[in-house]
Protein backbone atom coordinates (compact mmCIF):
# COMPACT_ATOMS: atom_id res chain seq x y z
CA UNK A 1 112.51 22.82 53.11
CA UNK A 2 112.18 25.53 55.83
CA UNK A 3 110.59 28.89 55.87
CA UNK A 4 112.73 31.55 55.96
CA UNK A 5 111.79 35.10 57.75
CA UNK A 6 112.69 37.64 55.64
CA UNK A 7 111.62 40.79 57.43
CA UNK A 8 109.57 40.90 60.42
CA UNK A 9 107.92 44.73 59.12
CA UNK A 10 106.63 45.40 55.33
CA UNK A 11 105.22 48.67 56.55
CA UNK A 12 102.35 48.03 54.95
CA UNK A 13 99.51 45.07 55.08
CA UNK A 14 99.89 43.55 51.87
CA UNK A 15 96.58 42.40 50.81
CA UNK A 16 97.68 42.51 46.92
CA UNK A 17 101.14 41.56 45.73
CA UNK A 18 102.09 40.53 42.18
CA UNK A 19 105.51 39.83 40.68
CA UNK A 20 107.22 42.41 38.30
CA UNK A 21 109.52 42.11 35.17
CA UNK A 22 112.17 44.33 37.36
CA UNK A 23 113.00 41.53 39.98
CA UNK A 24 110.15 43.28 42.70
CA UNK A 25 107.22 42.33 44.00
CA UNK A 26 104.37 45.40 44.35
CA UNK A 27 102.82 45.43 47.54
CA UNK A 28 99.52 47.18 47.92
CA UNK A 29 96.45 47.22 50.10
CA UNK A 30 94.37 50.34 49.90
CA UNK A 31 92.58 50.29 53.04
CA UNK A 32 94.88 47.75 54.61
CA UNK A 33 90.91 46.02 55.91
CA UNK A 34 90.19 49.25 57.85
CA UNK A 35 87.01 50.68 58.10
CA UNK A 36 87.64 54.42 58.79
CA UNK A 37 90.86 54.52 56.57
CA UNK A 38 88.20 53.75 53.33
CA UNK A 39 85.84 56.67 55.31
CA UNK A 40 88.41 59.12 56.04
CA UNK A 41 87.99 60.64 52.25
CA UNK A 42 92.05 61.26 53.01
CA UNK A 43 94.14 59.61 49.87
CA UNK A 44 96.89 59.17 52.50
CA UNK A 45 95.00 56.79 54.10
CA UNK A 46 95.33 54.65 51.08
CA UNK A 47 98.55 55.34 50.48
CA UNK A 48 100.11 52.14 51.41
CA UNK A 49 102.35 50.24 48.38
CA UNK A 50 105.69 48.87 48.54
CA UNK A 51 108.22 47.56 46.00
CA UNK A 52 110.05 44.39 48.23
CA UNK A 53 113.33 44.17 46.04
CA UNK A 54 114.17 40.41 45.35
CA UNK A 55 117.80 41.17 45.09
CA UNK A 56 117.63 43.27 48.36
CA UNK A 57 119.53 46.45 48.95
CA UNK A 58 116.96 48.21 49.55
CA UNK A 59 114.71 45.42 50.84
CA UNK A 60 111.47 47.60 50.91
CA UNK A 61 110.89 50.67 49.09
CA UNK A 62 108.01 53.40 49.61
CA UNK A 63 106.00 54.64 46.08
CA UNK A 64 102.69 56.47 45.66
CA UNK A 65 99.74 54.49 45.68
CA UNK A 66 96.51 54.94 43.49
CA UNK A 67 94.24 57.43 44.95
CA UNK A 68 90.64 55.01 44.66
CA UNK A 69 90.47 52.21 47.77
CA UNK A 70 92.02 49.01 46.23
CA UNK A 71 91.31 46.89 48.82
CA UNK A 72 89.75 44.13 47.65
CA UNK A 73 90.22 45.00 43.82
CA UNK A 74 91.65 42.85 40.78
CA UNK A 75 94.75 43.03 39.34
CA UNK A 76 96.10 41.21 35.89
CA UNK A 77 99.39 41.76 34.23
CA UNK A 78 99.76 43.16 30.69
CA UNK A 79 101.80 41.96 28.33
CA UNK A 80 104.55 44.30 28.51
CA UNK A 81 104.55 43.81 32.27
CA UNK A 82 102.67 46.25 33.47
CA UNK A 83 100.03 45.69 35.96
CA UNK A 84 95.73 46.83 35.57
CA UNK A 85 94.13 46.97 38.96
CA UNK A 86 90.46 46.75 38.25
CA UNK A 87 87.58 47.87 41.35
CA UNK A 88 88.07 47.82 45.32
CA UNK A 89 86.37 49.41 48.01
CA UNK A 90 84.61 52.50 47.20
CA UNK A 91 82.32 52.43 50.32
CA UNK A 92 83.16 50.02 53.53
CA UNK A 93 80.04 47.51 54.18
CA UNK A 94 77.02 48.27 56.53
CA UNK A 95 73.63 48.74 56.39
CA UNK A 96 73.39 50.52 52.53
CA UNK A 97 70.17 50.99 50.75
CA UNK A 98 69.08 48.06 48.55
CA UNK A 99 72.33 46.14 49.78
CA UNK A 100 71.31 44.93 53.31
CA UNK A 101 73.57 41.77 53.11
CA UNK A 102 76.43 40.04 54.23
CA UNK A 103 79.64 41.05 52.88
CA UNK A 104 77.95 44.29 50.95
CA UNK A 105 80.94 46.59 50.46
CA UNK A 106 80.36 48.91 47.75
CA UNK A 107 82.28 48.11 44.34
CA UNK A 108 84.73 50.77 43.14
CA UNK A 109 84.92 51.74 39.34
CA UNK A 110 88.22 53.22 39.32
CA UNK A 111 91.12 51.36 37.64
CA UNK A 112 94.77 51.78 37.68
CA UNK A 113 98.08 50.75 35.70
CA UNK A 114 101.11 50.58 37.31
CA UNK A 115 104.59 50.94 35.19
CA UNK A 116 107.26 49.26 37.02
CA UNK A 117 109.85 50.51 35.03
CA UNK A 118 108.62 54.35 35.81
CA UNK A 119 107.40 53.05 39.17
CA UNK A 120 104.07 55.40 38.92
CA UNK A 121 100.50 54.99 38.94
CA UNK A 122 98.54 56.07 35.94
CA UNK A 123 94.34 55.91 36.57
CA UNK A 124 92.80 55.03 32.83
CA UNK A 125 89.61 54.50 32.31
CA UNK A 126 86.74 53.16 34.78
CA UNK A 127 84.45 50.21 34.58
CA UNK A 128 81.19 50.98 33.30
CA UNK A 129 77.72 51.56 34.58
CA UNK A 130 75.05 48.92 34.88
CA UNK A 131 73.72 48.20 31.37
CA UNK A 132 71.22 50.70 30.59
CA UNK A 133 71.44 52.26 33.39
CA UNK A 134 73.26 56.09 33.94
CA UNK A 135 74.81 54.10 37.09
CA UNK A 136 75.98 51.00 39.04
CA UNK A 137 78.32 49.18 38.25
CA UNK A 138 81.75 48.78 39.58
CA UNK A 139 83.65 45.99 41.26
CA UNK A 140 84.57 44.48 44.79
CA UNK A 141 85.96 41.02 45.20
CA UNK A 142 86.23 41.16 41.27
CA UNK A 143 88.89 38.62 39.09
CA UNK A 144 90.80 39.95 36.33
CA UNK A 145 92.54 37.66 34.05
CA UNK A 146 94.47 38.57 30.82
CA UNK A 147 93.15 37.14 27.55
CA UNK A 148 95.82 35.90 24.18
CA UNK A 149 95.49 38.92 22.59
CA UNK A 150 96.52 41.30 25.60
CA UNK A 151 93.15 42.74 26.87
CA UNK A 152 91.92 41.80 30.14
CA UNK A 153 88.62 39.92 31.05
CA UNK A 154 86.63 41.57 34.25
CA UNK A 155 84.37 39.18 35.97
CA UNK A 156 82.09 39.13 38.77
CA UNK A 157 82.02 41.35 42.39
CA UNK A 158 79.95 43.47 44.26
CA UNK A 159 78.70 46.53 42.96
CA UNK A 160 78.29 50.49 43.45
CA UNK A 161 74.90 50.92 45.88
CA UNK A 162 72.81 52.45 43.07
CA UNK A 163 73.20 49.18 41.30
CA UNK A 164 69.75 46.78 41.26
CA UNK A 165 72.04 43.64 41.43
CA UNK A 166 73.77 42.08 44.18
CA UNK A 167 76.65 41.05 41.89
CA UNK A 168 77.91 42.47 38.86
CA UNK A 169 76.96 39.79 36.13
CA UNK A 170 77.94 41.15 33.03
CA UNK A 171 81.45 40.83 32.28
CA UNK A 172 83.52 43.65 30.64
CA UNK A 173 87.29 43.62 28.47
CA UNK A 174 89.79 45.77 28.87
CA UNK A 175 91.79 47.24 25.67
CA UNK A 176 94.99 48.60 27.15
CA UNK A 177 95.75 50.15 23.74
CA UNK A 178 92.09 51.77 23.43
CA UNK A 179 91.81 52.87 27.17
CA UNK A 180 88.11 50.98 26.86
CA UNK A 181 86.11 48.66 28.82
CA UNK A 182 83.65 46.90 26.64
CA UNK A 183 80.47 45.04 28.29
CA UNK A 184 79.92 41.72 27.24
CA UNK A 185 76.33 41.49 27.26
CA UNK A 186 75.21 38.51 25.26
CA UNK A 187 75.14 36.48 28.53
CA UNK A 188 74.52 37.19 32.34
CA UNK A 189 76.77 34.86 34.73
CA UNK A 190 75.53 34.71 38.07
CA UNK A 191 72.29 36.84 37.42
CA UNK A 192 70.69 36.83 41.31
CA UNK A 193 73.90 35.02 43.01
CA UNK A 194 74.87 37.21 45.89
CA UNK A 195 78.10 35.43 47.18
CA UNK A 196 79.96 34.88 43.32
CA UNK A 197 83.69 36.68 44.95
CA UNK A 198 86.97 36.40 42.99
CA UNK A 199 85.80 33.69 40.64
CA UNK A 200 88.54 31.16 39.30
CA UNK A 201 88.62 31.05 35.87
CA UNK A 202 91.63 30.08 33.24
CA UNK A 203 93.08 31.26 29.96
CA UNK A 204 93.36 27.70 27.60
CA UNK A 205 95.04 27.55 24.58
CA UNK A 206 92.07 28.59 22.17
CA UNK A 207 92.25 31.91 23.54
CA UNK A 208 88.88 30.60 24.82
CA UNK A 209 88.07 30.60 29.28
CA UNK A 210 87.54 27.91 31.65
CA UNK A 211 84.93 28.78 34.51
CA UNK A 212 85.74 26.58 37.47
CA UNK A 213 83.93 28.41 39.68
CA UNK A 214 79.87 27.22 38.00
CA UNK A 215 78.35 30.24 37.23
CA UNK A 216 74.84 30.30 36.78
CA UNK A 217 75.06 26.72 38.61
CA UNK A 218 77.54 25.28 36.08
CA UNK A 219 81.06 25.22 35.28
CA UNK A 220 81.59 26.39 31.30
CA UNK A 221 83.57 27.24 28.38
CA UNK A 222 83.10 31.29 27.58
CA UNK A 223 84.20 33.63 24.52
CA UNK A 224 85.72 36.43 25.88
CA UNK A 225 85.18 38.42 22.66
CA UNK A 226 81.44 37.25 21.85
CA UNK A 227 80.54 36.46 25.90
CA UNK A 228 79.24 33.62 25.10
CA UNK A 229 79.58 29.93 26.43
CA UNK A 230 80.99 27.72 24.08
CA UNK A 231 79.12 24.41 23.80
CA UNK A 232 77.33 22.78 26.45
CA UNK A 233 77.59 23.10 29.99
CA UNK A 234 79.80 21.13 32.69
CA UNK A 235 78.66 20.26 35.45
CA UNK A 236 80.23 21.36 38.65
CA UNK A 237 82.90 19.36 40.73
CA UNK A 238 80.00 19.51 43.61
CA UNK A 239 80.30 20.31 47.29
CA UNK A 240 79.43 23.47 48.77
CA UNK A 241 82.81 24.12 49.00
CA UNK A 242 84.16 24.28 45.58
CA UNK A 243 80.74 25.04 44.29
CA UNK A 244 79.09 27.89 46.57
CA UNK A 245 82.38 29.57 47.93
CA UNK A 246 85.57 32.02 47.10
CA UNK A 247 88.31 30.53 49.77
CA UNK A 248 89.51 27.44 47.53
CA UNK A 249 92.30 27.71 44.67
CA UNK A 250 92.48 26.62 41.24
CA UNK A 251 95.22 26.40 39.07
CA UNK A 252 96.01 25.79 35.47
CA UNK A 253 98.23 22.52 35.11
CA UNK A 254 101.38 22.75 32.88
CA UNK A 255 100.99 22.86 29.23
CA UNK A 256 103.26 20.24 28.11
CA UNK A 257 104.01 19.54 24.18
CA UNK A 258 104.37 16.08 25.05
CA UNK A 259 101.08 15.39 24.98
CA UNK A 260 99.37 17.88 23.03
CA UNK A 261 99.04 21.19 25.34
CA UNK A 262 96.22 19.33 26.83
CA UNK A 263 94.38 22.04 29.04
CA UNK A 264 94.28 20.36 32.70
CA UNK A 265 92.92 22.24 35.68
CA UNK A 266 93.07 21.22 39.66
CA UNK A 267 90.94 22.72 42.08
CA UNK A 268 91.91 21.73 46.10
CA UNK A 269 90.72 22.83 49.71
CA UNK A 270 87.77 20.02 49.99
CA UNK A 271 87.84 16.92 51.04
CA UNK A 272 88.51 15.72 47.76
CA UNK A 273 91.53 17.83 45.46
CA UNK A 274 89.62 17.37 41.70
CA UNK A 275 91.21 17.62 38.26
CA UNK A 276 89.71 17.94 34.71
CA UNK A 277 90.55 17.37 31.37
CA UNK A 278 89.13 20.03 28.88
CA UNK A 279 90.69 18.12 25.79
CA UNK A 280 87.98 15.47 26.43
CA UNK A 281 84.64 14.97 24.46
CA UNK A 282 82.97 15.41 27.23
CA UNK A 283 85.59 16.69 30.19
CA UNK A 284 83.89 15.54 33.94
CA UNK A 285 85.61 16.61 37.17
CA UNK A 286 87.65 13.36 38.78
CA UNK A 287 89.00 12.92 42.27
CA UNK A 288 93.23 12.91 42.34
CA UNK A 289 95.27 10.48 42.98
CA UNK A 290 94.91 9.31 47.13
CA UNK A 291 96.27 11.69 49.35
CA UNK A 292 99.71 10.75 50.87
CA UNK A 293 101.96 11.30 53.86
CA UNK A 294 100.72 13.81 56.58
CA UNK A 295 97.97 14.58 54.62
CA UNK A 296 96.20 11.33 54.51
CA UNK A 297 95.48 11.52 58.40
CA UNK A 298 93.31 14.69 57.58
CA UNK A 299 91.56 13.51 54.74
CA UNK A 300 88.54 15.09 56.21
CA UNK A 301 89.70 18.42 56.79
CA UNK A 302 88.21 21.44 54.43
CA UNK A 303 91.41 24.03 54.48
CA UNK A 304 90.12 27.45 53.68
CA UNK A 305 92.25 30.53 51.50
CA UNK A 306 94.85 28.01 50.41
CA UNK A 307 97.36 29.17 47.51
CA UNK A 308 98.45 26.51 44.75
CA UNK A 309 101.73 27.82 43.64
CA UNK A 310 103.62 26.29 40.37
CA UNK A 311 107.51 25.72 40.74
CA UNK A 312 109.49 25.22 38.23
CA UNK A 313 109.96 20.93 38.40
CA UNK A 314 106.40 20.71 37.43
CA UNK A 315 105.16 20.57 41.28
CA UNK A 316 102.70 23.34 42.99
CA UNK A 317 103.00 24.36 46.04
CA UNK A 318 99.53 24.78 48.30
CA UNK A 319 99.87 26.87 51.26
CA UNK A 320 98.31 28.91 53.64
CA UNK A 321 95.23 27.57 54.31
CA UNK A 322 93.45 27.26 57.66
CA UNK A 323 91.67 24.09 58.65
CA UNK A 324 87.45 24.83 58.60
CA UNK A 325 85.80 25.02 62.71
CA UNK A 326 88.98 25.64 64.65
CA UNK A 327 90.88 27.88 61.74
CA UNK A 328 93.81 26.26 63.06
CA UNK A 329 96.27 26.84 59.78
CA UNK A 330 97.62 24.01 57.95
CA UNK A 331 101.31 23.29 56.82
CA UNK A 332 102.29 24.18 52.98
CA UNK A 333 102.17 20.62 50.87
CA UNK A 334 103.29 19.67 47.93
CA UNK A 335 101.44 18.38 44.86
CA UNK A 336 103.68 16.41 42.35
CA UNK A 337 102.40 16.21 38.81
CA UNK A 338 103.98 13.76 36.39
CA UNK A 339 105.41 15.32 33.08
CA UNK A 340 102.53 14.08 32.10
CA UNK A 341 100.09 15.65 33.89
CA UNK A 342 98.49 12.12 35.14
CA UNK A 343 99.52 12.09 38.65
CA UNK A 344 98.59 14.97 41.69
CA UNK A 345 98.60 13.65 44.76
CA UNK A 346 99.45 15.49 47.97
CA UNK A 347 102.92 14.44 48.99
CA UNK A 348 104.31 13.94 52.74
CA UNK A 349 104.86 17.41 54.58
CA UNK A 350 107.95 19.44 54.08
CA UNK A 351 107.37 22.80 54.64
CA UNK A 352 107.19 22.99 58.12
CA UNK A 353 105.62 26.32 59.36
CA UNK A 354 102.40 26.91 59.70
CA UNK A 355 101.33 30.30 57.94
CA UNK A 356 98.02 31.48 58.08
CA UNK A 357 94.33 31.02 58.63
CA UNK A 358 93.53 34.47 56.82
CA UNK A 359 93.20 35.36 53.04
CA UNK A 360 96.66 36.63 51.73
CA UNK A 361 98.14 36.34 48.06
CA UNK A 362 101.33 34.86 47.51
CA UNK A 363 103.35 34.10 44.40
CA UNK A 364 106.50 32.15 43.10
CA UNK A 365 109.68 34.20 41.96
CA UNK A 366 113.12 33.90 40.89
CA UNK A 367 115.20 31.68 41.93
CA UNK A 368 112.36 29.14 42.75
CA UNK A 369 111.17 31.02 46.15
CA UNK A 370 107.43 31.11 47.52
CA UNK A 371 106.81 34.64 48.92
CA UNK A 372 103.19 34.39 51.16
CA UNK A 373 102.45 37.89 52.25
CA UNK A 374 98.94 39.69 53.93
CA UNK A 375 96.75 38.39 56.66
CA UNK A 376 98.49 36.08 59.30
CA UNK A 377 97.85 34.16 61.88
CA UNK A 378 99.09 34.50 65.53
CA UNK A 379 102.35 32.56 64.29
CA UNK A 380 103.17 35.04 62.28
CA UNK A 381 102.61 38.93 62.19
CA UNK A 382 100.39 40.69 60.02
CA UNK A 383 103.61 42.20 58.07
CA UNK A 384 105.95 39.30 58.36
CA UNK A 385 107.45 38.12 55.10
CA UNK A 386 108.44 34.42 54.65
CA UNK A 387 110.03 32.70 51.99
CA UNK A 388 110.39 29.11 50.83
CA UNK A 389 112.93 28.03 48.77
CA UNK A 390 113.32 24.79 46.95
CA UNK A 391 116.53 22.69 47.53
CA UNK A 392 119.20 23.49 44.59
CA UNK A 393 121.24 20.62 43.24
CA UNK A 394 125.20 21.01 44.14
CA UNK A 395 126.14 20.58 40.41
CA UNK A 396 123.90 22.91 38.31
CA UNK A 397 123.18 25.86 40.92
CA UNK A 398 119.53 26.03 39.41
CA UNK A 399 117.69 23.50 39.40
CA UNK A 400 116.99 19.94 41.78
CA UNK A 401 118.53 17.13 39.92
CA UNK A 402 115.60 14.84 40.02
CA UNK A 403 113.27 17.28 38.06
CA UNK A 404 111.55 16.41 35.12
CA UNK A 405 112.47 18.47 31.93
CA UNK A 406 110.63 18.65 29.13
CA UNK A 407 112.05 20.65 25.90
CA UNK A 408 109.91 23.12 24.27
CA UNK A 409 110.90 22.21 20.09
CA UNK A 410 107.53 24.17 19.35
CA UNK A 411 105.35 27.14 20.83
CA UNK A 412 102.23 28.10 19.47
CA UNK A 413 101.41 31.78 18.86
């Protein structure tokens, strides 16, 4: 499967993208990562989105952009396909009062919802103060996710200057039909942590969460609507990698009615790729299957920012990572997962371009293509856009004949 070039300029560095009902991907990146664009107090130095048109014809197109820095924010798609862009960069990092620390950009409250239909920006309301306080708050390096019922769950990222914590702790919900952010406040996660960035965390099919990344030193089941953890603790999947850092992915396994919706999540980028099974008693984390092919000659290497895309013939994708000391990127891989969700086990190499060594977001679109887009490596330029596509079968047009199908007879609400 080859990598395909589809434009060598996408005007813009696309540090957000995320996949619309309208056949586009929305390209955005506030500051584009530069320091006196956030300073310049000029909204046309954040004015940098694009609409990349999957069906071409226009390939690119130029919109407005919100007028707050979202480099660096979180973004969540509603239910009716529009997209909430929580936080970003309200202030670029240095040497700030009561934030003398590594990676201390300022959070940004302001949050945005883009209508693709209408292709405009609308600002609604901002995230909220520290508790108790008549400031703070805000949100860089935050993760959005939406929740069953159509709100959106805010966790995590650095915060406004005039904030006395190093990370924002208390997590907040978004109503889109309210225009409200409500704290949860029942628990802190993270309280003192100063290096909790774009935590991974998963919808299951409770309606309930599923912290991967161990928050307040453990990995946990949360409310979203009472903020509290649900039952006991689980322990983390260990390593400094998966348990102290934000360049590793996660990624919620296929639901499958044959056996049950069981909730299954994979984390990857150690040594060791790890799985866990939530339906369990008492779920632990458990090594994958052995690696395979190409990849079991670097079973030592740590591969930093990697993606873990799903496809439709229940395989992911993981791409774009960059191999720990030298950076030297990695090749994309594929992970094949049984229909039953009891086999992941990196298969031999066949993507064959190596991508990036730089975060960048990438996502999976119609007809089965992997767009990676934002921060390359010296392979490829900053605002190159490649494509993957997975082999079609010559018979059906749509789909490779060997996948696994599964019917969906039932669907829970």
């Amino acid at each position: 499967m080859p990598w395909e070039i589809v434009t060598n300029n996408s005007e813009i560095l696309a540090i957000h993208a995320a996949l619309l009902p309208t056949n586009q991907i929305l390209m955005f990146g506030g500051s584009e990562h530069n320091a006196a664009q956030n300073l310049s107090g000029n909204p046309t130095d954040l004015d940098n989105t694009r609409l990349f048109n999957l069906a071409g014809s226009p390939l690119i197109e130029t919109i407005g952009s919100p007028t707050t820095d979202v480099f660096c924010s979180g973004h969540a798609c509603l239910a009716d396909g529009r997209l909430l862009v929580g936080g970003g960069t309200k202030e670029w990092g240095g040497e700030h009062e009561g934030h003398g620390h590594d990676l201390n950009f300022l959070g940004e409250h302001g949050c945005w919802i883009y209508h693709p239909r209408a292709r405009t920006w609308r600002r609604v309301r901002d995230l909220n103060f520290e508790p108790g306080q008549p400031d703070g708050g805000g949100r860089w390096y935050p993760t959005l996710l939406t929740l069953a019922n159509g709100e959106v769950l805010a966790v995590a990222g650095h915060p406004f200057r005039t904030d006395s914590r190093h990370n924002n702790d208390t997590p907040e919900r978004y109503s889109p039909g309210g225009d409200t952010w409500a704290l949860l406040t029942a628990e802190r996660l993270d309280a003192g942590n100063r290096t909790r960035y774009y935590p991974r965390f998963h919808l299951l099919p409770d309606g309930n969460v599923f912290f991967v990344s161990p928050l307040s030193g453990a990995c946990r089941i949360y409310d979203p609507f009472t903020g509290q953890t649900v039952g006991s603790t689980i322990p983390s999947a260990g390593g400094s990698r998966y348990n102290d850092s934000w360049d590793y992915p996660s990624v919620l396994l296929p639901l499958l009615p044959t056996d049950g919706y069981k909730p299954r999540v994979m984390i990857c980028g150690d040594t060791d790729p790890k799985k866990i099974d939530l339906s369990q008693a008492s779920p632990t984390w458990q090594n994958t299957a052995t690696r395979t092919g190409t990849a079991s000659r670097n079973a030592a290497a740590i591969r930093l920012f990697r993606h873990s895309t799903h496809w439709r013939d229940l395989r992911l994708l993981a791409s774009t990572a960059a191999r720990r000391m030298r950076m030297r990127s990695e090749k994309a891989k594929f992970i094949t997962l049984a229909s039953t969700g009891t086999r992941g086990s990196l298969q031999p190499q066949t993507v064959g371009q190596r991508l990036t060594r730089q975060p960048s977001p990438a996502t999976t679109t119609p007809p089965r293509c992997c767009f990676p887009m934002g921060v390359f490596g010296p392979q490829a330029p900053a605002r190159t856009r490649l494509k993957a596509t997975l082999p079609l079968s010559a018979n059906s047009g749509s789909r490779s004949s060997n996948r696994p199908t599964t019917p969906i007879r039932t669907a829970r609400n």
